[in-house]
N, C-alpha and C. Protein backbone atom coordinates (compact mmCIF):
# COMPACT_ATOMS: atom_id res chain seq x y z
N UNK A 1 11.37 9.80 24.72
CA UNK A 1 11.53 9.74 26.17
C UNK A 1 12.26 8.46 26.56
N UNK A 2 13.35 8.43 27.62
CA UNK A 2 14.21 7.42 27.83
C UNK A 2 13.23 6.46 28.67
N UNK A 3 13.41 5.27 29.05
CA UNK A 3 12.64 4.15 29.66
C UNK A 3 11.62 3.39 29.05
N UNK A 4 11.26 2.39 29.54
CA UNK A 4 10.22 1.77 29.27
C UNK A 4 8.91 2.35 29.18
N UNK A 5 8.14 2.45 28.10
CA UNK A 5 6.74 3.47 28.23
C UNK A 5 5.75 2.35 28.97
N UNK A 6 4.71 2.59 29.81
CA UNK A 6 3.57 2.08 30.34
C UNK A 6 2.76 2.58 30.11
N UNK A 7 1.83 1.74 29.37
CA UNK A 7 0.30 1.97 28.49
C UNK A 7 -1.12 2.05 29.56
N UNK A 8 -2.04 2.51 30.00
CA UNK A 8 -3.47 2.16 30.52
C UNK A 8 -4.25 2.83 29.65
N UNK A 9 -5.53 2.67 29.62
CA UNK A 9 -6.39 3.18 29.19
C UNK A 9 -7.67 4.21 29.66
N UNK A 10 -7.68 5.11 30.02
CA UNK A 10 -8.63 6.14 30.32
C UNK A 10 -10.16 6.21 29.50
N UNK A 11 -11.31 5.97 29.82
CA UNK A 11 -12.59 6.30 28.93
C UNK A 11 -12.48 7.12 29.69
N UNK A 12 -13.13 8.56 29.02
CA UNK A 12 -14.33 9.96 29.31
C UNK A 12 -14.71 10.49 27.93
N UNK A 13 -15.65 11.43 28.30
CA UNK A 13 -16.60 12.21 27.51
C UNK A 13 -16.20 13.62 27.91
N UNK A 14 -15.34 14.65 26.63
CA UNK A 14 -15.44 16.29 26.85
C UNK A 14 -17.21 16.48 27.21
N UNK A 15 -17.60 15.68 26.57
CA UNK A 15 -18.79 16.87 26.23
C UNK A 15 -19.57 17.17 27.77
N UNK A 16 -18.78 15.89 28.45
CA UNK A 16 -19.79 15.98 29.92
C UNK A 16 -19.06 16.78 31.04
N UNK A 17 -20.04 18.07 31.80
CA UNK A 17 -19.86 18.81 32.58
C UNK A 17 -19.08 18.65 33.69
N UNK A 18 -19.17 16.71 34.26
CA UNK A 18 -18.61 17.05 35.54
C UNK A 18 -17.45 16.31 35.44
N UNK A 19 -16.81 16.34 33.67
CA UNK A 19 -15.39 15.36 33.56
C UNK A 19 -14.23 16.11 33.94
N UNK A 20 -13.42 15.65 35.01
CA UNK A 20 -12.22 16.02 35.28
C UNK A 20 -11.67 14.93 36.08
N UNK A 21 -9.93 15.06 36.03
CA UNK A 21 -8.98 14.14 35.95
C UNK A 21 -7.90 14.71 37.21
N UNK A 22 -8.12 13.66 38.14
CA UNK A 22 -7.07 14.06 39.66
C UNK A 22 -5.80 13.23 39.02
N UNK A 23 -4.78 13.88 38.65
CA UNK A 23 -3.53 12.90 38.41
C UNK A 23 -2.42 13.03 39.71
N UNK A 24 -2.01 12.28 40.33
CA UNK A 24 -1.07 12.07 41.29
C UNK A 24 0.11 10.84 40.76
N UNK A 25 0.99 10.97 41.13
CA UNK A 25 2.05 10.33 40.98
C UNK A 25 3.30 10.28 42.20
N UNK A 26 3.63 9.05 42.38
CA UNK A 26 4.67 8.80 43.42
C UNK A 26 5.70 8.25 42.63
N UNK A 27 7.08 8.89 42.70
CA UNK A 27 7.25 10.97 43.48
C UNK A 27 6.47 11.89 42.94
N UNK A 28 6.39 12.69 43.54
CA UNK A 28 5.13 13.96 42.63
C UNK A 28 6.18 14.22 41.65
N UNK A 29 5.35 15.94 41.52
CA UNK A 29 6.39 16.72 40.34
C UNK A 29 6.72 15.99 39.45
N UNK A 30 5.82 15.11 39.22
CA UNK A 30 6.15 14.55 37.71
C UNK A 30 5.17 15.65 36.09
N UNK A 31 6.30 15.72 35.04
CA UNK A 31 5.54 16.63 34.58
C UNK A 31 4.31 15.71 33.81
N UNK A 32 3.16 16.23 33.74
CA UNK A 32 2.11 15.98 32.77
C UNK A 32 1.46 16.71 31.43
N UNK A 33 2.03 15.99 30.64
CA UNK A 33 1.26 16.56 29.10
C UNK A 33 0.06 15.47 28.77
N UNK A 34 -0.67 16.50 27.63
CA UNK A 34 -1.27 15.16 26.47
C UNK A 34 -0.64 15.25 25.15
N UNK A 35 -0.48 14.09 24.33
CA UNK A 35 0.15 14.17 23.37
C UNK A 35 -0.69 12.97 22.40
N UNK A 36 -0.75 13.81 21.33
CA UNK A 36 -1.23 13.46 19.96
C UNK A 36 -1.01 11.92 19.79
N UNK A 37 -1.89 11.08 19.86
CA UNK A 37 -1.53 9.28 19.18
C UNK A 37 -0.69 9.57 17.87
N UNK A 38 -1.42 10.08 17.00
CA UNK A 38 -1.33 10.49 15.32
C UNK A 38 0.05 11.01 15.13
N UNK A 39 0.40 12.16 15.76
CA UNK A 39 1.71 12.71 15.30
C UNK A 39 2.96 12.83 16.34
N UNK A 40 2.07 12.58 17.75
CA UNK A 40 3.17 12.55 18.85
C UNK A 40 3.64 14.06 19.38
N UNK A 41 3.05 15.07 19.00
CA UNK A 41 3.19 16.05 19.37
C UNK A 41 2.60 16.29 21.29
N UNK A 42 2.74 16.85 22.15
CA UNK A 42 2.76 16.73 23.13
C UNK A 42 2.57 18.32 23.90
N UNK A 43 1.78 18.73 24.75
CA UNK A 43 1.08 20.12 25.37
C UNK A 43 1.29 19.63 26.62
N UNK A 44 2.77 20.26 27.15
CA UNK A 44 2.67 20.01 28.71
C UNK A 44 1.45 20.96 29.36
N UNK A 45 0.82 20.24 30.86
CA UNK A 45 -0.39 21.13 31.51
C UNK A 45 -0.05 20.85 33.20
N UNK A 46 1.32 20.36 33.05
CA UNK A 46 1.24 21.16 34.78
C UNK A 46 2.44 19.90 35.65
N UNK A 47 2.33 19.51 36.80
CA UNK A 47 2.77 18.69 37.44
C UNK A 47 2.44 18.12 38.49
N UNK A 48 2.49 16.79 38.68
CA UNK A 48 1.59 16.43 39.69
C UNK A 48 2.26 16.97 41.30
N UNK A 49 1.00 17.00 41.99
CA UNK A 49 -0.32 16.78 41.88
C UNK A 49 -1.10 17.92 41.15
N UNK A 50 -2.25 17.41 40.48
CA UNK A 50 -2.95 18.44 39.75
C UNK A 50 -4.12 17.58 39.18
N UNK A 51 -5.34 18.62 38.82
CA UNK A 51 -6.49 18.39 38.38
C UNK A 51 -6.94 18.91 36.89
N UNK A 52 -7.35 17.92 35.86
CA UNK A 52 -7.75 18.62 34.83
C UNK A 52 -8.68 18.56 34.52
N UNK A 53 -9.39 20.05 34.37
CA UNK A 53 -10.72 20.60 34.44
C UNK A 53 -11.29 19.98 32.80
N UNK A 54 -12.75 20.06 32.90
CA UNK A 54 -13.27 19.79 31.72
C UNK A 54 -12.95 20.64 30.71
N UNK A 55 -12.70 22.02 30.86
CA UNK A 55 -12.40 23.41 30.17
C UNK A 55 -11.13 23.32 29.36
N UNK A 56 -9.78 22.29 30.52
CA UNK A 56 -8.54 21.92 29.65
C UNK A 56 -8.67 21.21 28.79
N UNK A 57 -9.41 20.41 29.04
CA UNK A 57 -9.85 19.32 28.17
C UNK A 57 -10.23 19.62 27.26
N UNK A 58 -11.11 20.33 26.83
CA UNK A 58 -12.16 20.46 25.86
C UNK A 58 -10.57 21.15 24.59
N UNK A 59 -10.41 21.60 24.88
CA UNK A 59 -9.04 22.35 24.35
C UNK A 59 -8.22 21.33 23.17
N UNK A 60 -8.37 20.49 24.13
CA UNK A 60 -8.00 19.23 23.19
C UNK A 60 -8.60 18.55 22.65
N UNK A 61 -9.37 18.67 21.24
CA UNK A 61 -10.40 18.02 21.05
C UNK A 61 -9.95 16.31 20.52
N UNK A 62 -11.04 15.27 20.35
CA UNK A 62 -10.61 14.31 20.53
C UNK A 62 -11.25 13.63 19.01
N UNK A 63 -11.64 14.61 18.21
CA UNK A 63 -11.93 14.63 16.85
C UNK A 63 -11.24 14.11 16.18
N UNK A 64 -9.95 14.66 15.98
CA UNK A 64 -8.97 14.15 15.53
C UNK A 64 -8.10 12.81 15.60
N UNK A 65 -8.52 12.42 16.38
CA UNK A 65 -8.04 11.73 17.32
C UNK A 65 -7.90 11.16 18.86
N UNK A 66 -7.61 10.01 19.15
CA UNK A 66 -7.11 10.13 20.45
C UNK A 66 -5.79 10.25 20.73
N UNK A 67 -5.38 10.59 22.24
CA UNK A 67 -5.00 11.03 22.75
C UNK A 67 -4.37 10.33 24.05
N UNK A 68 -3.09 10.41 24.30
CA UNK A 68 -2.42 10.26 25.64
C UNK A 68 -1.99 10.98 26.27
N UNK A 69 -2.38 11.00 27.90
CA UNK A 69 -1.85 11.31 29.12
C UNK A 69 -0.64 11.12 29.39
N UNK A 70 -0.08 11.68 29.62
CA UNK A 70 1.62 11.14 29.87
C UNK A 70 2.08 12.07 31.29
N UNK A 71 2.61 10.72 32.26
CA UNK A 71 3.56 11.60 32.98
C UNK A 71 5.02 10.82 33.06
N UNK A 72 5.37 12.31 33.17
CA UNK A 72 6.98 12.16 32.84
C UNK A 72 7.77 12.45 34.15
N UNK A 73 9.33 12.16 34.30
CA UNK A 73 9.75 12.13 35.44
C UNK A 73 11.07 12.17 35.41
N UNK A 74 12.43 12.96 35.12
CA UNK A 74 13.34 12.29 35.20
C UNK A 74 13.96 11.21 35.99
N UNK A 75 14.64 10.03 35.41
CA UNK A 75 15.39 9.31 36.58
C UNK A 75 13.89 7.99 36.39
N UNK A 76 12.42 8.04 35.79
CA UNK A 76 11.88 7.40 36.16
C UNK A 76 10.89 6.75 34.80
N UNK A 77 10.39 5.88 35.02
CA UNK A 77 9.60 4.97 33.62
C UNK A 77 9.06 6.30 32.96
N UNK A 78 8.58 6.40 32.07
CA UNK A 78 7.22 7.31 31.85
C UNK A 78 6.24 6.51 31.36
N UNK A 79 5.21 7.08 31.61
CA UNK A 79 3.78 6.42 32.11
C UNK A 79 2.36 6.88 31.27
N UNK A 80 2.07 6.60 30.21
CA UNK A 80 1.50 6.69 29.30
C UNK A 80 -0.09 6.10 29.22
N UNK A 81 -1.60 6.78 29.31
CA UNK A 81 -2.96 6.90 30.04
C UNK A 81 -3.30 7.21 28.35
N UNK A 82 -4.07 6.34 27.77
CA UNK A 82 -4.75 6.29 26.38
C UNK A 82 -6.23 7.13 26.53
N UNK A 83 -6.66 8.23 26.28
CA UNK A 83 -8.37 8.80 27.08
C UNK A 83 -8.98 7.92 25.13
N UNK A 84 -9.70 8.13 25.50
CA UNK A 84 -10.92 7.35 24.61
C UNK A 84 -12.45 7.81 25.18
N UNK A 85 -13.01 8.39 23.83
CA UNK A 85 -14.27 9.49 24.17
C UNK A 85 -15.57 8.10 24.54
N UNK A 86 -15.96 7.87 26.23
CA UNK A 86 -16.90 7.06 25.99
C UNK A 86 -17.57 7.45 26.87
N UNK A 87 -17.11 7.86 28.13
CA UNK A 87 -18.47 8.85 29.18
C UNK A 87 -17.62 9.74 29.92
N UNK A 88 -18.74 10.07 31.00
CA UNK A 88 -17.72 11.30 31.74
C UNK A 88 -18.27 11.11 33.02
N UNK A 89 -16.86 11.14 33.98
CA UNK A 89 -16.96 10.75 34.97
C UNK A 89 -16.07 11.52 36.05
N UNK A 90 -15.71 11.77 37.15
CA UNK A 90 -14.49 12.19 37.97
C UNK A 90 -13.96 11.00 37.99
N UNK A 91 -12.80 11.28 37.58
CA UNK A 91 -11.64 10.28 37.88
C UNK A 91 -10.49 10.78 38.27
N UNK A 92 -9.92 9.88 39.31
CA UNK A 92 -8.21 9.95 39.73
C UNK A 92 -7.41 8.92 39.23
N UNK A 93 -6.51 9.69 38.71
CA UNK A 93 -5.26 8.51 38.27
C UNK A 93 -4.31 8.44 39.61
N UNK A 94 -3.71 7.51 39.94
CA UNK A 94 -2.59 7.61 41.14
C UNK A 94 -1.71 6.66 40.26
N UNK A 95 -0.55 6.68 40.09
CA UNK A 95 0.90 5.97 39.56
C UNK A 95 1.72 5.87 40.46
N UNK A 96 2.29 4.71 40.52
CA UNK A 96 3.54 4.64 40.96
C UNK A 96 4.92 4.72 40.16
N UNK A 97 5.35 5.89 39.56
CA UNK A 97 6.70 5.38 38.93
C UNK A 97 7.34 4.65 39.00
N UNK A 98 8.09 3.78 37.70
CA UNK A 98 8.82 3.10 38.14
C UNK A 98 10.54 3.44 37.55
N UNK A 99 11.47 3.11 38.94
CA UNK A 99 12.37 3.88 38.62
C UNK A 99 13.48 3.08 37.14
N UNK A 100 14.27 4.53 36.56
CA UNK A 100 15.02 3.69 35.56
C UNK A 100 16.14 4.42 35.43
N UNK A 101 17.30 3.73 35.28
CA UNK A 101 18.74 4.58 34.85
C UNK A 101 18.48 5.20 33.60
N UNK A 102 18.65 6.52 33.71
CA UNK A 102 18.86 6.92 32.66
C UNK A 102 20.02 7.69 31.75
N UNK A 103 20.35 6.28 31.06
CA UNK A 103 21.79 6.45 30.86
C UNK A 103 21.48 6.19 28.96
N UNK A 104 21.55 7.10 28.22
CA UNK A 104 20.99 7.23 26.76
C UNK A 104 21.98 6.05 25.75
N UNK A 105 23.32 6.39 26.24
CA UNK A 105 24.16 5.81 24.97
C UNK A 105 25.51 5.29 25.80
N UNK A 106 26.44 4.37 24.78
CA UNK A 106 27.64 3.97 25.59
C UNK A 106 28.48 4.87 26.15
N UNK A 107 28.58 5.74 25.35
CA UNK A 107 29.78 7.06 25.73
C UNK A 107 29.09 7.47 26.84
N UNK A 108 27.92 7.69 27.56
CA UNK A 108 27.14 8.33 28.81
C UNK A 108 28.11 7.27 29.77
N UNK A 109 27.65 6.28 29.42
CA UNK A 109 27.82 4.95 30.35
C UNK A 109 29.02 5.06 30.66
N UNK A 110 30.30 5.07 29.49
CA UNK A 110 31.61 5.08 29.84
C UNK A 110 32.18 6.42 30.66
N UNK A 111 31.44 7.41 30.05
CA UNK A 111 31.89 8.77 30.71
C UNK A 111 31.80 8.43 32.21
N UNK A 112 30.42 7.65 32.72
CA UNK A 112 30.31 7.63 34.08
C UNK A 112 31.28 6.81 34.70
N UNK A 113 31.50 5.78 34.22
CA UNK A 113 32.56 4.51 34.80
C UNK A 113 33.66 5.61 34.75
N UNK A 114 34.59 6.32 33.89
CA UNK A 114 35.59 6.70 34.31
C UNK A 114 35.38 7.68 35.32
N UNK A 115 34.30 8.43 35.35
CA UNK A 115 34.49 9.36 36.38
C UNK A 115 34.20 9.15 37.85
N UNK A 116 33.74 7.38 38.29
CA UNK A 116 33.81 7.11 39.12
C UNK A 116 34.82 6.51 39.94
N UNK A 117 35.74 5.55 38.62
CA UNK A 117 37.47 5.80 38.89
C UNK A 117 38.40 6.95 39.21
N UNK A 118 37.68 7.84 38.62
CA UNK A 118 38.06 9.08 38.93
C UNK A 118 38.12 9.74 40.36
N UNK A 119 36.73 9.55 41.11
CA UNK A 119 36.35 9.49 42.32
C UNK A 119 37.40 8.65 42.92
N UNK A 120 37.73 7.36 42.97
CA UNK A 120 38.29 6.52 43.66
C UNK A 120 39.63 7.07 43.91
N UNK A 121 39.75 7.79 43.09
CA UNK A 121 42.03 7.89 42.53
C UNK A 121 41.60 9.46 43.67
N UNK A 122 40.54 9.88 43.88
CA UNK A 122 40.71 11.31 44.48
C UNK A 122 41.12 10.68 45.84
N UNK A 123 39.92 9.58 45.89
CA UNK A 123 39.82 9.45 47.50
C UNK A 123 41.30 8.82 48.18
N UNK A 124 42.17 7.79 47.17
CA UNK A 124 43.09 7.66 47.73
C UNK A 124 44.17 8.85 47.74
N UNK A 125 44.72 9.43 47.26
CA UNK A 125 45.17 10.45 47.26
C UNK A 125 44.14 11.68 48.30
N UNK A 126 43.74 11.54 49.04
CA UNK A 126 43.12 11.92 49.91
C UNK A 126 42.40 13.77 49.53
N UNK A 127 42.32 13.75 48.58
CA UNK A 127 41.40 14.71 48.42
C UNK A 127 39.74 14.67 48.47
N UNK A 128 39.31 14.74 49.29
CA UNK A 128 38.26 14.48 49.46
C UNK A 128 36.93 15.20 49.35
N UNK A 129 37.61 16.77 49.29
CA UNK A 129 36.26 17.83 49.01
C UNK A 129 36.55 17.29 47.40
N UNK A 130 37.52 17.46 46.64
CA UNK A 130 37.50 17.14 45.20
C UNK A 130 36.88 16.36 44.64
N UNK A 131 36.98 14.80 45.63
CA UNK A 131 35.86 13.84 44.90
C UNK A 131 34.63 14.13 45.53
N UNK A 132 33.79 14.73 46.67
CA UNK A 132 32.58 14.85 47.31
C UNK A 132 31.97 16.32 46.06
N UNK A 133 33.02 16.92 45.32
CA UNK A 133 32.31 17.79 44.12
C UNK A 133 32.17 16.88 43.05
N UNK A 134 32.85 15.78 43.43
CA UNK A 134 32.58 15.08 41.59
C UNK A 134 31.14 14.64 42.02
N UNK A 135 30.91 13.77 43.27
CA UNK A 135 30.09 13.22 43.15
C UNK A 135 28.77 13.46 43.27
N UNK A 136 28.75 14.93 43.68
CA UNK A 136 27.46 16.01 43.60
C UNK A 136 27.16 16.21 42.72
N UNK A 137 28.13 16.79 41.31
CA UNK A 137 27.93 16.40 40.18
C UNK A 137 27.61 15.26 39.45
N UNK A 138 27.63 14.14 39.32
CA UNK A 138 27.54 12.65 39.62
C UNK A 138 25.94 12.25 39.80
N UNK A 139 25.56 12.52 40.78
CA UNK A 139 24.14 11.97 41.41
C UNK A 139 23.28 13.10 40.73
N UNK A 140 23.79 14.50 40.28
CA UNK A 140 22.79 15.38 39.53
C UNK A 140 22.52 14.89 38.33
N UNK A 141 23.44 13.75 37.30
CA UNK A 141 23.71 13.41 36.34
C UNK A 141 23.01 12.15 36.30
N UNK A 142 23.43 11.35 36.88
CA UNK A 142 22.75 9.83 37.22
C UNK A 142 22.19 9.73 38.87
N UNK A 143 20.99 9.91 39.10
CA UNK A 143 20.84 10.15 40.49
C UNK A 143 20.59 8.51 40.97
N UNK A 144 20.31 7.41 40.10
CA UNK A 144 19.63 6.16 40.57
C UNK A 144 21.25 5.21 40.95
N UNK A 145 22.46 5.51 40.62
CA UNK A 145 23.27 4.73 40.27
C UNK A 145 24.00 4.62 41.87
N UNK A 146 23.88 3.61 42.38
CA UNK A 146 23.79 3.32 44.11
C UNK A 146 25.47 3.69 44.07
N UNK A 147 26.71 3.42 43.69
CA UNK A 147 27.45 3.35 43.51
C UNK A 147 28.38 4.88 43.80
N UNK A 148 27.74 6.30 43.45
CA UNK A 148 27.95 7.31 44.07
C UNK A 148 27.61 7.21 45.48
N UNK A 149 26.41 6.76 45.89
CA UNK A 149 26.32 7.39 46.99
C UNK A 149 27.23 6.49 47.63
N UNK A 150 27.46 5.38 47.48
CA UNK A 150 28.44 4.70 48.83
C UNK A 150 29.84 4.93 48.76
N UNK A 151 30.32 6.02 47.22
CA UNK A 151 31.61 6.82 47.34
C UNK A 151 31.72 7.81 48.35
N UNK A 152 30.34 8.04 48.18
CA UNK A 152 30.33 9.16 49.24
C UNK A 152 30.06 8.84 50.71
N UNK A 153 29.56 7.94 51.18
CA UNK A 153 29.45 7.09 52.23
C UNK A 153 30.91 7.20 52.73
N UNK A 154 31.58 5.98 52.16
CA UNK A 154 32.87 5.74 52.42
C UNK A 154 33.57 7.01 52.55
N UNK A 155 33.88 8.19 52.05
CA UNK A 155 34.11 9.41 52.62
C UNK A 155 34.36 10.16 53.60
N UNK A 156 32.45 9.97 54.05
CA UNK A 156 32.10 10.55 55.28
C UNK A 156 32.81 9.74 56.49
N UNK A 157 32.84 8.37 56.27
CA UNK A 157 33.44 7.03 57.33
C UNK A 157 34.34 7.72 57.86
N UNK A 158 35.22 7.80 56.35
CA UNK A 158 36.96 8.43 56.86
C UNK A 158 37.03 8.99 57.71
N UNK A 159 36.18 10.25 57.33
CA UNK A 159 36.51 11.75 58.11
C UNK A 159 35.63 11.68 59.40
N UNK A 160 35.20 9.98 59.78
CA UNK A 160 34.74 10.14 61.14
C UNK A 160 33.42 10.97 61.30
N UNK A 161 32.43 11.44 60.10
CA UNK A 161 31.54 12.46 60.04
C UNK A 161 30.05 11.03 59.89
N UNK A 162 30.05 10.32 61.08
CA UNK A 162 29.11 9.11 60.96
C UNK A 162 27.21 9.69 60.42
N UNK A 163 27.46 11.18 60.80
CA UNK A 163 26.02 10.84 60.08
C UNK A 163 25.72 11.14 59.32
N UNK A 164 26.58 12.11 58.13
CA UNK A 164 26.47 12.19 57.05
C UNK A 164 26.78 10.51 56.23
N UNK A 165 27.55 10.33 56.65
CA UNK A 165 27.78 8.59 56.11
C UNK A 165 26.37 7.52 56.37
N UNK A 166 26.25 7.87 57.29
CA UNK A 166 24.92 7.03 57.62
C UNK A 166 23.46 7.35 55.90
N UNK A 167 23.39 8.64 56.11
CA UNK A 167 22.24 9.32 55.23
C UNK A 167 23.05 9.13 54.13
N UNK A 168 23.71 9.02 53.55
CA UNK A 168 24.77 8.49 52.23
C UNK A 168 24.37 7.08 51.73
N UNK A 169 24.94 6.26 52.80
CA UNK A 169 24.56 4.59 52.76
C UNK A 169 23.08 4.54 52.11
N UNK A 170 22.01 4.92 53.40
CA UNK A 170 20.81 5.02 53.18
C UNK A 170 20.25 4.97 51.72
N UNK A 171 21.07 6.65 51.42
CA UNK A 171 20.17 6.64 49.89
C UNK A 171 20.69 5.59 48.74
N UNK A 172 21.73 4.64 49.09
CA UNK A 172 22.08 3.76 48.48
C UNK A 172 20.98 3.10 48.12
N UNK A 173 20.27 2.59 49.52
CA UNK A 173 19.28 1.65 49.51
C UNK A 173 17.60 2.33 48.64
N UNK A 174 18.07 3.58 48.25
CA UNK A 174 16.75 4.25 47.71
C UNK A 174 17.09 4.23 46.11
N UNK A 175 17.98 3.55 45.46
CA UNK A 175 18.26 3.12 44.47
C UNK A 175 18.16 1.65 43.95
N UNK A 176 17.93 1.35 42.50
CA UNK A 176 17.75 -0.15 41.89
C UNK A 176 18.66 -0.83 42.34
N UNK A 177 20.01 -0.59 42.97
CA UNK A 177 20.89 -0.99 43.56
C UNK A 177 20.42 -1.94 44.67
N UNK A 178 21.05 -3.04 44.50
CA UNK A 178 21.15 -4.10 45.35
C UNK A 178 22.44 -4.24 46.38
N UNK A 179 22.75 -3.54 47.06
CA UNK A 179 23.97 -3.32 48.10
C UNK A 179 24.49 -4.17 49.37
N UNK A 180 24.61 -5.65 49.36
CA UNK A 180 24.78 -5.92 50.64
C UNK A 180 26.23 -4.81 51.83
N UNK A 181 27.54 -4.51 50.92
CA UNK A 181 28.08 -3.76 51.40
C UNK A 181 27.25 -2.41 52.13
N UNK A 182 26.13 -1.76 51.55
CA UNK A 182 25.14 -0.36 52.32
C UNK A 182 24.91 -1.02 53.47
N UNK A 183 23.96 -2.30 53.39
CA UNK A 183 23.08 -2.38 54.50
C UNK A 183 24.22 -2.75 55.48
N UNK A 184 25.40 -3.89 55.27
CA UNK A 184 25.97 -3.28 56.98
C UNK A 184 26.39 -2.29 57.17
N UNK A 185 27.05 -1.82 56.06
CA UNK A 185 27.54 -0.65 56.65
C UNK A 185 26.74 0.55 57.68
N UNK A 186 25.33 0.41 56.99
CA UNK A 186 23.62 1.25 57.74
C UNK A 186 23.88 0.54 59.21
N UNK A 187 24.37 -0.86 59.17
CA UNK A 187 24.04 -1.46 60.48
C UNK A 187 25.44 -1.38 61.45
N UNK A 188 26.28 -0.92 60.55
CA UNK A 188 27.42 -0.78 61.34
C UNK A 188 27.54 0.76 62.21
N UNK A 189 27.10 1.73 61.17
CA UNK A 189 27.19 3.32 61.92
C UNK A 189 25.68 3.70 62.39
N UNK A 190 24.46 2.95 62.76
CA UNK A 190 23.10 3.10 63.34
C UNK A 190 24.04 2.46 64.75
N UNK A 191 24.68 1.19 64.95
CA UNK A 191 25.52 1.09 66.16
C UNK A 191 26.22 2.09 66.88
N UNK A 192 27.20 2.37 65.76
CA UNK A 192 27.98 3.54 66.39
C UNK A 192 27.59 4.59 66.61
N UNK A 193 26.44 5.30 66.14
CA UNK A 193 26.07 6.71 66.94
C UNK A 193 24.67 6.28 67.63
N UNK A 194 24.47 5.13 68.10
CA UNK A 194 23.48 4.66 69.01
C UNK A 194 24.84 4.44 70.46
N UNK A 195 25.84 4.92 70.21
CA UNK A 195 26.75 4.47 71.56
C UNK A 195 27.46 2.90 71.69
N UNK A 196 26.98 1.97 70.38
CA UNK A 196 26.98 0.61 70.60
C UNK A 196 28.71 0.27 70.04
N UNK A 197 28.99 -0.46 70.19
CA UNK A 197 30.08 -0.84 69.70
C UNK A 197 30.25 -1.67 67.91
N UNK A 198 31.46 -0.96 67.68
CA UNK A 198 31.49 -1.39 66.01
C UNK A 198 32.50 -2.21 65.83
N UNK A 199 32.20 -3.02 65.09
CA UNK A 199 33.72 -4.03 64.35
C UNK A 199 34.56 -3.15 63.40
């Protein structure tokens, strides 16, 4: 799994009746397996949000071994919950993902740099649905990389379409991306379709 793994530790007991596990994660829909310490083998059981009953559990016995919780996420850390047989209790896990490029090897990396030059050579040459398909493709591929969306920002500017540009910028700022260019620009077109005047 790409990213940094994050370790905690979980105690419960199968054997006890009222053990079950509330897992939540921010963003949801993160998937959740358990997977083998010993061999690393891995039984996806659902996506958050979700609850695992003592009955799933038991399924997995802990004889063999222990065992990790894992939730997974594209685009985000994965997040790795050690259970260890010591009582039984209701418990909720809540996580915060943490986000990560996930970019595997150099050729990924380079593929992306050219195809964001790529983007650029559309936009001057003024094709602009051409590069707004690259870059749909683009953000499906690398969704964290701030750098699409303010291709696409700049775009929307052109064509005078301020609030798609606006929600463009934005998700700049919902990336590891550090943007002083997003935020005026956020502060330049929140002016202009507030009626205010722009530089």
């Amino acid at each position: 799994m790409p990213g940094f793994k994050l370790l905690s530790i979980l105690f419960f007991a199968l054997g006890c009746s009222s053990t079950n596990i509330k897992v939540e994660s921010a963003p949801g829909q993160a998937n959740v397996y358990v997977q083998s310490v010993q061999n690393g083998e891995r039984i996806k059981l659902g996506q958050t949000p979700m609850e695992i009953s003592k009955d799933q559990l038991s399924q997995y016995s802990l004889e063999k071994g222990p065992l990790y919780l894992v939730m997974d996420k594209t685009g985000y850390s994965e997040h790795k919950i050690l259970l260890s047989e010591v009582s039984g209790v209701e418990i909720e896990v809540r996580h915060n993902l943490k986000p990560t490029i996930n970019l595997e090897s150099e050729k990924e990396i380079n593929d992306l740099v050219e195809d964001l030059f790529e983007v650029q050579r559309l936009i001057r040459v003024r094709d602009y649905d051409g590069a707004l398909k690259m870059i749909d493709d683009l953000a499906k591929k690398a969704p964290l990389v701030g750098a699409i969306y303010e291709l696409k920002g700049a775009i929307y500017y052109i064509n005078e379409d301020y609030v798609k540009a606006l929600e463009a910028y934005r998700n700049v700022l919902k990336t590891p991306t550090k943007s002083g260019e997003a935020k005026r620009m956020i502060g330049l077109l929140e002016k202009k379709l507030a009626g205010g005047s722009s530089e």
